[in-house]
N, C-alpha and C. Protein backbone atom coordinates (compact mmCIF):
# COMPACT_ATOMS: atom_id res chain seq x y z
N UNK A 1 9.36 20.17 -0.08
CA UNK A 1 9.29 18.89 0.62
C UNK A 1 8.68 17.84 -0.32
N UNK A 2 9.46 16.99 -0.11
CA UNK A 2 8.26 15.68 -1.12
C UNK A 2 7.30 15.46 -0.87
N UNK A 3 6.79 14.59 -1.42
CA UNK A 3 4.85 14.24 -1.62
C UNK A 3 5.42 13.03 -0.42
N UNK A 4 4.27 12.82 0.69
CA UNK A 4 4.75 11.96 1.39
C UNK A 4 3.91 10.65 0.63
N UNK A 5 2.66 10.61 -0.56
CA UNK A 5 2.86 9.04 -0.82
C UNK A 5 3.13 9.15 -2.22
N UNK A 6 4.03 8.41 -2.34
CA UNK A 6 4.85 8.36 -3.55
C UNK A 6 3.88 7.74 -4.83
N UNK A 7 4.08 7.68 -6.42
CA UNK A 7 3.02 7.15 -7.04
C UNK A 7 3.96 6.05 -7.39
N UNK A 8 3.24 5.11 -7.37
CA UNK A 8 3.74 3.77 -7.86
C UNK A 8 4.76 3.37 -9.13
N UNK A 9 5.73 2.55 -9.27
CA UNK A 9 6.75 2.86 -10.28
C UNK A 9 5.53 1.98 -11.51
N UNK A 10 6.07 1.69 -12.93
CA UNK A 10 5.16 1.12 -13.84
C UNK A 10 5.47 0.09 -13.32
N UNK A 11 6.01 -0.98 -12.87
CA UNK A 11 5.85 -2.36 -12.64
C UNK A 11 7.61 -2.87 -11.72
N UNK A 12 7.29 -3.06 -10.92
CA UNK A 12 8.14 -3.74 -9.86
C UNK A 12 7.86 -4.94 -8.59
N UNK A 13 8.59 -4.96 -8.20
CA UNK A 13 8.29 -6.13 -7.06
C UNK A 13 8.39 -5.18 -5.34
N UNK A 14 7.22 -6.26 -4.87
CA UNK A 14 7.11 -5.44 -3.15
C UNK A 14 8.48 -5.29 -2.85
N UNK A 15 9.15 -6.55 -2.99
CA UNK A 15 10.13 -6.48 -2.43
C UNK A 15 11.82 -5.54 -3.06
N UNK A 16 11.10 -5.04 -4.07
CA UNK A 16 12.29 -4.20 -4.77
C UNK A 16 11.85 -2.79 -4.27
N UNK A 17 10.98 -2.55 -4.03
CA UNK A 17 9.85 -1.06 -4.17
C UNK A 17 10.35 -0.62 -2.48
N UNK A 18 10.22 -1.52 -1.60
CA UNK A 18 10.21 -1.83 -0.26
C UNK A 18 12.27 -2.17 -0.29
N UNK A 19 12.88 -1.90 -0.45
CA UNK A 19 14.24 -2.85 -0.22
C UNK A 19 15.30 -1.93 0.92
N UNK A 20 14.65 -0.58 1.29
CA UNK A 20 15.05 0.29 2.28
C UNK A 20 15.74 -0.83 3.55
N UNK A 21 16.43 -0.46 3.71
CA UNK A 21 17.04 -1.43 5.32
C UNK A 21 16.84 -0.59 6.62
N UNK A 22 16.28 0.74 6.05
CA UNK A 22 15.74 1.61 7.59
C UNK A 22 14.61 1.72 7.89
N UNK A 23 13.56 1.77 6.19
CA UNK A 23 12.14 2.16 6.47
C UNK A 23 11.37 0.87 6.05
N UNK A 24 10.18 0.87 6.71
CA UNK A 24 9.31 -0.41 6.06
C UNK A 24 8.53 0.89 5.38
N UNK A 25 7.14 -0.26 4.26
CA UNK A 25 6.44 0.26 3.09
C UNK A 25 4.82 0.14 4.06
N UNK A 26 4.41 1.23 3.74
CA UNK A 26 3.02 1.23 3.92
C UNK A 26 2.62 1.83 2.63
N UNK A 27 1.42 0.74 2.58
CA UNK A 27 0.75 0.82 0.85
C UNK A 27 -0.83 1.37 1.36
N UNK A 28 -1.09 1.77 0.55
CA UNK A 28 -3.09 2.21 0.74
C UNK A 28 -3.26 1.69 -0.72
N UNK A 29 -3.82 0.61 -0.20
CA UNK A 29 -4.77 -0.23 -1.43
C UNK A 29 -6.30 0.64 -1.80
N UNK A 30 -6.42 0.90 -2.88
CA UNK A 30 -7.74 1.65 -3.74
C UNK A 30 -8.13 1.01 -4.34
N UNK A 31 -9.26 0.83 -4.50
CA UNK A 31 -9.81 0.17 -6.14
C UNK A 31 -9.96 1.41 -7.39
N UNK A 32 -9.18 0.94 -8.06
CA UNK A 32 -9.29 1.89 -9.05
C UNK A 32 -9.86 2.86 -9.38
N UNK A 33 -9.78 3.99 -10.14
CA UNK A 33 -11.30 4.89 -10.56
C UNK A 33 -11.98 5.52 -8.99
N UNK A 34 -11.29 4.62 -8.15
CA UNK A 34 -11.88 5.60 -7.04
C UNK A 34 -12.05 7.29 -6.76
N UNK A 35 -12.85 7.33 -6.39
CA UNK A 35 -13.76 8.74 -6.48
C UNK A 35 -13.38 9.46 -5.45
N UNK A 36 -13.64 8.61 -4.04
CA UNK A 36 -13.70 9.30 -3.02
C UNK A 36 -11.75 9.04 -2.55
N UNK A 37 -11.76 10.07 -1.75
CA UNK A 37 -10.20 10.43 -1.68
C UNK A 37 -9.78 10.41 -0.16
N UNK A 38 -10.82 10.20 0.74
CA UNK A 38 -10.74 10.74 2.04
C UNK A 38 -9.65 9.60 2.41
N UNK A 39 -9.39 8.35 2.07
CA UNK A 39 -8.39 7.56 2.72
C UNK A 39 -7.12 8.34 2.65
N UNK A 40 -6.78 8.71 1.22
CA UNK A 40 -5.83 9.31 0.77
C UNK A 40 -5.45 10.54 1.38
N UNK A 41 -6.40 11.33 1.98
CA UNK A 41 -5.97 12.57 2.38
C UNK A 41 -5.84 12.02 3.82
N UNK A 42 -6.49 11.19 4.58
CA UNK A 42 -6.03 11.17 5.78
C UNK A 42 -4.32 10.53 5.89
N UNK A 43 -4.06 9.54 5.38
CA UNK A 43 -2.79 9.17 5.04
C UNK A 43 -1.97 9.97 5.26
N UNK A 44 -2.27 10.92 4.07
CA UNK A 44 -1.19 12.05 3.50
C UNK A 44 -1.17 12.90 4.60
N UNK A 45 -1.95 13.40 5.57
CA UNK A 45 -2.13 14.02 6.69
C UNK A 45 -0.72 13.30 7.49
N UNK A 46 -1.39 12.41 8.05
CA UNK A 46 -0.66 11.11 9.12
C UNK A 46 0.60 11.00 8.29
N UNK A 47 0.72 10.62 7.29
CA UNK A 47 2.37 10.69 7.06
C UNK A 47 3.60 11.40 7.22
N UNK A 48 3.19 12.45 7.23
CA UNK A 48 4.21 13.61 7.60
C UNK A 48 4.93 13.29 8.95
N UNK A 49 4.20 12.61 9.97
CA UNK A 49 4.75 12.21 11.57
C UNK A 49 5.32 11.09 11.09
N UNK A 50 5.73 10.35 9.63
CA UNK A 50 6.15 9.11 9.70
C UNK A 50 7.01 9.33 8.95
N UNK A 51 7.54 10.28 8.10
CA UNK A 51 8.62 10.40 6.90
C UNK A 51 9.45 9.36 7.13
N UNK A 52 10.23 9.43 7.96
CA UNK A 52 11.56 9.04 8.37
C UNK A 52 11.62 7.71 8.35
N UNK A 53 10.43 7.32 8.63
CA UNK A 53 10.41 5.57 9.07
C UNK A 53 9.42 5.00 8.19
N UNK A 54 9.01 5.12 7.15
CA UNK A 54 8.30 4.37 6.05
C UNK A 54 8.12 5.04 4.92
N UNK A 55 8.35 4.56 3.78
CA UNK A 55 7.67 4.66 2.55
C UNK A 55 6.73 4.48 2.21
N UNK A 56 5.74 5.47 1.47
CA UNK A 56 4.23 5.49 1.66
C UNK A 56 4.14 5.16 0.06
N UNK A 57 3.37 4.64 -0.39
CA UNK A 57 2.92 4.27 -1.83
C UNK A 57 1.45 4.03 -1.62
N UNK A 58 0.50 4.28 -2.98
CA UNK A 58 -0.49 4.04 -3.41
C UNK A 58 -0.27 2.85 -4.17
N UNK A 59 -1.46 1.96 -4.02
CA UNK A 59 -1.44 0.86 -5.06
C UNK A 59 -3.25 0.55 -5.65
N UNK A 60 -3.48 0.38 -6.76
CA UNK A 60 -4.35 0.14 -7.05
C UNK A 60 -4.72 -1.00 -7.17
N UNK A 61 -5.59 -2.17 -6.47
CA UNK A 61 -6.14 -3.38 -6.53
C UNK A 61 -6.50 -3.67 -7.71
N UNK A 62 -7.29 -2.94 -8.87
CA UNK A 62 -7.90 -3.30 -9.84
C UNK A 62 -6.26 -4.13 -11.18
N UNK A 63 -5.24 -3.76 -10.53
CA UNK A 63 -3.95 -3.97 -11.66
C UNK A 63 -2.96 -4.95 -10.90
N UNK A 64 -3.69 -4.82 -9.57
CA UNK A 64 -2.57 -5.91 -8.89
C UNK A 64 -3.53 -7.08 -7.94
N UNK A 65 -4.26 -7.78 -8.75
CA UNK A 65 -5.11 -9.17 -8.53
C UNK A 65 -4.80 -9.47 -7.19
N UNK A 66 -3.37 -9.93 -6.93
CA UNK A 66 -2.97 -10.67 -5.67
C UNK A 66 -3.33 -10.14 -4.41
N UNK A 67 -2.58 -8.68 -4.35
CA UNK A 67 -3.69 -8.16 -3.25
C UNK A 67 -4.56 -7.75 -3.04
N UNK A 68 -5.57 -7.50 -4.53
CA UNK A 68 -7.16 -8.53 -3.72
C UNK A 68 -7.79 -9.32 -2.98
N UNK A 69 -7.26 -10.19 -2.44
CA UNK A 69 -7.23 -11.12 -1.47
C UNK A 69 -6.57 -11.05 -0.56
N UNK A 70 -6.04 -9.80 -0.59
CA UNK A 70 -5.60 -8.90 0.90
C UNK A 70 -6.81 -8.22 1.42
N UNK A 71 -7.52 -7.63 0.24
CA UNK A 71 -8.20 -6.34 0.61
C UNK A 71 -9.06 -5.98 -0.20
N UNK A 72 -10.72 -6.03 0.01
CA UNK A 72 -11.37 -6.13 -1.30
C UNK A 72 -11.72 -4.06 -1.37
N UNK A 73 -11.32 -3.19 -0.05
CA UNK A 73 -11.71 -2.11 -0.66
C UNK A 73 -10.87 -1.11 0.24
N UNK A 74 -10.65 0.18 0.03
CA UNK A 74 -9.07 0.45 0.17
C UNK A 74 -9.02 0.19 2.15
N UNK A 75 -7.39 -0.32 2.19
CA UNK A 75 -6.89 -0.77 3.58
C UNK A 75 -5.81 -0.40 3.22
N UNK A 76 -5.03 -0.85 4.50
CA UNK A 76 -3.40 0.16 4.62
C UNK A 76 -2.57 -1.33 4.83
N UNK A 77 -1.44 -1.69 4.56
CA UNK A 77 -0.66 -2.70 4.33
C UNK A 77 0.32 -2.05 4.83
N UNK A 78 1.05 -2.48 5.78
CA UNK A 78 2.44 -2.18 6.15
C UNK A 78 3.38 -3.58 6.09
N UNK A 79 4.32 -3.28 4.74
CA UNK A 79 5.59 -4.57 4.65
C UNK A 79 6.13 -4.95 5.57
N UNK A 80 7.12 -5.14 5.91
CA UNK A 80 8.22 -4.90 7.30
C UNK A 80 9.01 -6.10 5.90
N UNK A 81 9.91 -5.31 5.39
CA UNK A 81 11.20 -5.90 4.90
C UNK A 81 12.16 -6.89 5.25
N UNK A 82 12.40 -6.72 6.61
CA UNK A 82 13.34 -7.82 7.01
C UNK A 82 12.71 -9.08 7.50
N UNK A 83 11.66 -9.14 7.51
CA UNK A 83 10.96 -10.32 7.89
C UNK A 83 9.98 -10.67 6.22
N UNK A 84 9.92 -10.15 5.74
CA UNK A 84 9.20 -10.73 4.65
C UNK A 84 7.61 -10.92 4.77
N UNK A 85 7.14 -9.61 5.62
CA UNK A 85 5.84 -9.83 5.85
C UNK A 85 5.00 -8.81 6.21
N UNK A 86 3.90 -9.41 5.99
CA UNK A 86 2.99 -7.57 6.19
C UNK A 86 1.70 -7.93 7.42
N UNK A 87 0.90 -6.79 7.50
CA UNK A 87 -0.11 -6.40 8.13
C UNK A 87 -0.99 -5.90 7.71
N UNK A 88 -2.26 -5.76 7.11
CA UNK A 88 -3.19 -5.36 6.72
C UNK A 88 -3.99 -4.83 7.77
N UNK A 89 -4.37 -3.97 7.64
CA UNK A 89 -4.97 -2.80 8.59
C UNK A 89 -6.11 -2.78 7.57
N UNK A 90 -7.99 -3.42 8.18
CA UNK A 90 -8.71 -3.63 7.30
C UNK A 90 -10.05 -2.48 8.66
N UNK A 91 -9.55 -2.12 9.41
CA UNK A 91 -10.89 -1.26 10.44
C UNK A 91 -11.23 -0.37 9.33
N UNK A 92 -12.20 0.46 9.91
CA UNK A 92 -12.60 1.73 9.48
C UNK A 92 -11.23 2.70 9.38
N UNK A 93 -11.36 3.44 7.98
CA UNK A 93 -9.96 4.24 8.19
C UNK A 93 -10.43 5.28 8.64
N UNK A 94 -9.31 5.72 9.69
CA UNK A 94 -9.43 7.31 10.24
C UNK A 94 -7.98 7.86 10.58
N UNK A 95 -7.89 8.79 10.49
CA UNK A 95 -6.40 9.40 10.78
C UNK A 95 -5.89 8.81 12.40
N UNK A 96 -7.23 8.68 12.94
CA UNK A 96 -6.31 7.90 14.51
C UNK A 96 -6.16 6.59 14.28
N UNK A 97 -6.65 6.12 13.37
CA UNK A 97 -6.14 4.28 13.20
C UNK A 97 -5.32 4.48 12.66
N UNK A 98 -5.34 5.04 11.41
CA UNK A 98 -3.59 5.38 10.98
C UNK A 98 -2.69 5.42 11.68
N UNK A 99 -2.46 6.45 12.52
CA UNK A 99 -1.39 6.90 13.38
C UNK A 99 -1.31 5.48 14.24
N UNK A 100 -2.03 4.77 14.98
CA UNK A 100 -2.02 3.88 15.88
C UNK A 100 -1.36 2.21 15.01
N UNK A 101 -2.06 2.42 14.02
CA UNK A 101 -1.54 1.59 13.12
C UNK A 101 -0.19 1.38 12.39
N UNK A 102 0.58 2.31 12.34
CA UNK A 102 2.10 2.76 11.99
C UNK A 102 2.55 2.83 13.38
N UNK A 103 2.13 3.24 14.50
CA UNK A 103 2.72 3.12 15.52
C UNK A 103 3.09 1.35 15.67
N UNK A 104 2.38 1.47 16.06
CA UNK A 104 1.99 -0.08 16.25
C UNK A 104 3.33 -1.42 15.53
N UNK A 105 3.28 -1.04 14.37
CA UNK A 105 4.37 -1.62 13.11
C UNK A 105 5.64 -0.97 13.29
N UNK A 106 5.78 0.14 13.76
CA UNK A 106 7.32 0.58 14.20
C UNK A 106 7.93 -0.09 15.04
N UNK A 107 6.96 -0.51 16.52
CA UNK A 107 7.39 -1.27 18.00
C UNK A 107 7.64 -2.75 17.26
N UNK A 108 7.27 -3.16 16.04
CA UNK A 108 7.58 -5.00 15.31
C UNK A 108 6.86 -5.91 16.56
N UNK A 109 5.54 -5.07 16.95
CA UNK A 109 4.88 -6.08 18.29
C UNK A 109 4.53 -7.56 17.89
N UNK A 110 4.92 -8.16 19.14
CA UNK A 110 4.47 -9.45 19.08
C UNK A 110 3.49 -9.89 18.47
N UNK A 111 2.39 -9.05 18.78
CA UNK A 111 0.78 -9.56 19.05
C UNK A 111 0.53 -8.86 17.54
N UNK A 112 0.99 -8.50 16.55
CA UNK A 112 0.60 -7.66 15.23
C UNK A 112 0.54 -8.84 14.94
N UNK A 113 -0.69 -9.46 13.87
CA UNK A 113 -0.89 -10.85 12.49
C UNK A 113 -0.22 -10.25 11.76
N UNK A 114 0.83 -11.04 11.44
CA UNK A 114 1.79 -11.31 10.34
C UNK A 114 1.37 -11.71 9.66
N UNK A 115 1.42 -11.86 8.63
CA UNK A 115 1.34 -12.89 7.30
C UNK A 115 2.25 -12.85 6.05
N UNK A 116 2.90 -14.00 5.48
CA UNK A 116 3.91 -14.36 4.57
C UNK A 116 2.77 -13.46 3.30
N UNK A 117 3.89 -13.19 2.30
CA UNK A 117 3.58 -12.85 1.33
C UNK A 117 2.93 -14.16 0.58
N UNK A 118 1.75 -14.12 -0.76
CA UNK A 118 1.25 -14.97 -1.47
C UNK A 118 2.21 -15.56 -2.50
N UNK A 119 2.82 -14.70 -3.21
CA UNK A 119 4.06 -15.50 -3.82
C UNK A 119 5.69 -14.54 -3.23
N UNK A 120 6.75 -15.22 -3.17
CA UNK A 120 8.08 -15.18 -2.82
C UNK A 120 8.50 -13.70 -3.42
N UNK A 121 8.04 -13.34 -4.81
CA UNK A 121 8.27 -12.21 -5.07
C UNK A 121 6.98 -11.30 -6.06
N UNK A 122 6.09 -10.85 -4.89
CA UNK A 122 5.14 -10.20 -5.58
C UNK A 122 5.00 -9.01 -6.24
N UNK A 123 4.28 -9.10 -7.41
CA UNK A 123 4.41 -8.12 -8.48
C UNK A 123 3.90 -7.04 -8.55
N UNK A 124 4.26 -5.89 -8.48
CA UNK A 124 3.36 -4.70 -8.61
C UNK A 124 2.82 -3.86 -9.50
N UNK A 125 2.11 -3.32 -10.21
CA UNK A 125 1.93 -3.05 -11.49
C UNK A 125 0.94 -1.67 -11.40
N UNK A 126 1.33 -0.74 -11.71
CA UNK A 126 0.93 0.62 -11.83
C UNK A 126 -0.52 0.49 -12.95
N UNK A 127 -1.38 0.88 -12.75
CA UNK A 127 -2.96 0.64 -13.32
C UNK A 127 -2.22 2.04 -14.85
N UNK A 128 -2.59 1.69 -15.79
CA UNK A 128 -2.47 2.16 -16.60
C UNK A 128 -4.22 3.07 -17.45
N UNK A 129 -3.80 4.16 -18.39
CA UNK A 129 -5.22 4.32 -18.63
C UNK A 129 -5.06 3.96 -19.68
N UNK A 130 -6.58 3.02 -20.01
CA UNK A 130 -7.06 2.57 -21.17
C UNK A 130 -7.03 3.17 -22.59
N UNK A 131 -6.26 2.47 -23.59
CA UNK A 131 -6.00 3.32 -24.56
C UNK A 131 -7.66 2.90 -25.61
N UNK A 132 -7.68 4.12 -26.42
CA UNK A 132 -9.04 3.58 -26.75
C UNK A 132 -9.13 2.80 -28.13
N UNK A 133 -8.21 1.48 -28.63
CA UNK A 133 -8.25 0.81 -29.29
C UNK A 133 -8.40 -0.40 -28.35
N UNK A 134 -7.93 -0.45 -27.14
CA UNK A 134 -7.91 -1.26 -26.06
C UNK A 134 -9.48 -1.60 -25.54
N UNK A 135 -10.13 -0.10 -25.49
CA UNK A 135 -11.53 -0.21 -25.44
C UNK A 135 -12.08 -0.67 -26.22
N UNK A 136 -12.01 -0.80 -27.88
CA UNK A 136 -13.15 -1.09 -29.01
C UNK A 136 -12.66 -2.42 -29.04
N UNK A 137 -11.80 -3.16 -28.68
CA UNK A 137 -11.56 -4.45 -28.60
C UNK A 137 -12.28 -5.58 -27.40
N UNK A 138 -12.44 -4.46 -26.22
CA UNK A 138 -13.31 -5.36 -25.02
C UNK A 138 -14.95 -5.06 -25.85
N UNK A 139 -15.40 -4.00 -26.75
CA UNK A 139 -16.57 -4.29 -26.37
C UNK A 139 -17.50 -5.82 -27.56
């Protein structure tokens, strides 16, 4: 069976990554280097009841600036493709907000905050590891 969250391509757009016409994208924003994993495993738990109807991706905040100002520490983002817009899911994560939270984005409810993307076609960019000439140059 596949990995239900996929790892991020090296550099694409939401809207290329996301371009499914059946499934919307739910992202789990991390800050980089993150340690603790429990978002991740609850996800990966909760996803399995969602295969069918979303694409799950990891994204790392520390490589993709813009949605920083989605989310300063990891939250769950669900796209919805045909509208050009997402949801940030910023509560406490737990496998029942998850589930309620993907529920929730399947029904396209009224009452879900929408919000337009920050630019028309936002960029995504896979966090790379530091090569160590890259390092003796920052210090």
């Amino acid at each position: 069976m596949d990995r239900p969250i996929k790892p991020l391509p090296a550099s694409t757009t939401l809207q290329d990554l996301c371009s499914s016409p059946t499934k919307k994208c739910a992202l789990l924003l991390t800050p980089a280097g993150k340690t603790d994993r429990t978002a991740h495993d609850y996800l990966k738990e909760v996803a399995v009841g969602f295969i069918n109807e979303y694409l799950f991706f990891e994204v790392e905040l520390e490589c993709n600036s813009e949605l920083e100002t989605l989310a300063k520490k990891s939250a769950l983002l669900v796209y919805h493709p045909r509208t050009s817009q997402y949801v940030a899911l910023k509560a406490k994560l737990s496998k029942t907000t998850f589930q309620k939270f993907l529920k929730a984005n399947l029904a396209d409810s009224k009452k879900l905050p929408l919000h337009s993307l920050p630019n028309e076609k936002l960029e995504l960019t896979k966090c790379q590891a530091p090569s160590p000439s890259t390092q003796s140059e920052e210090l």
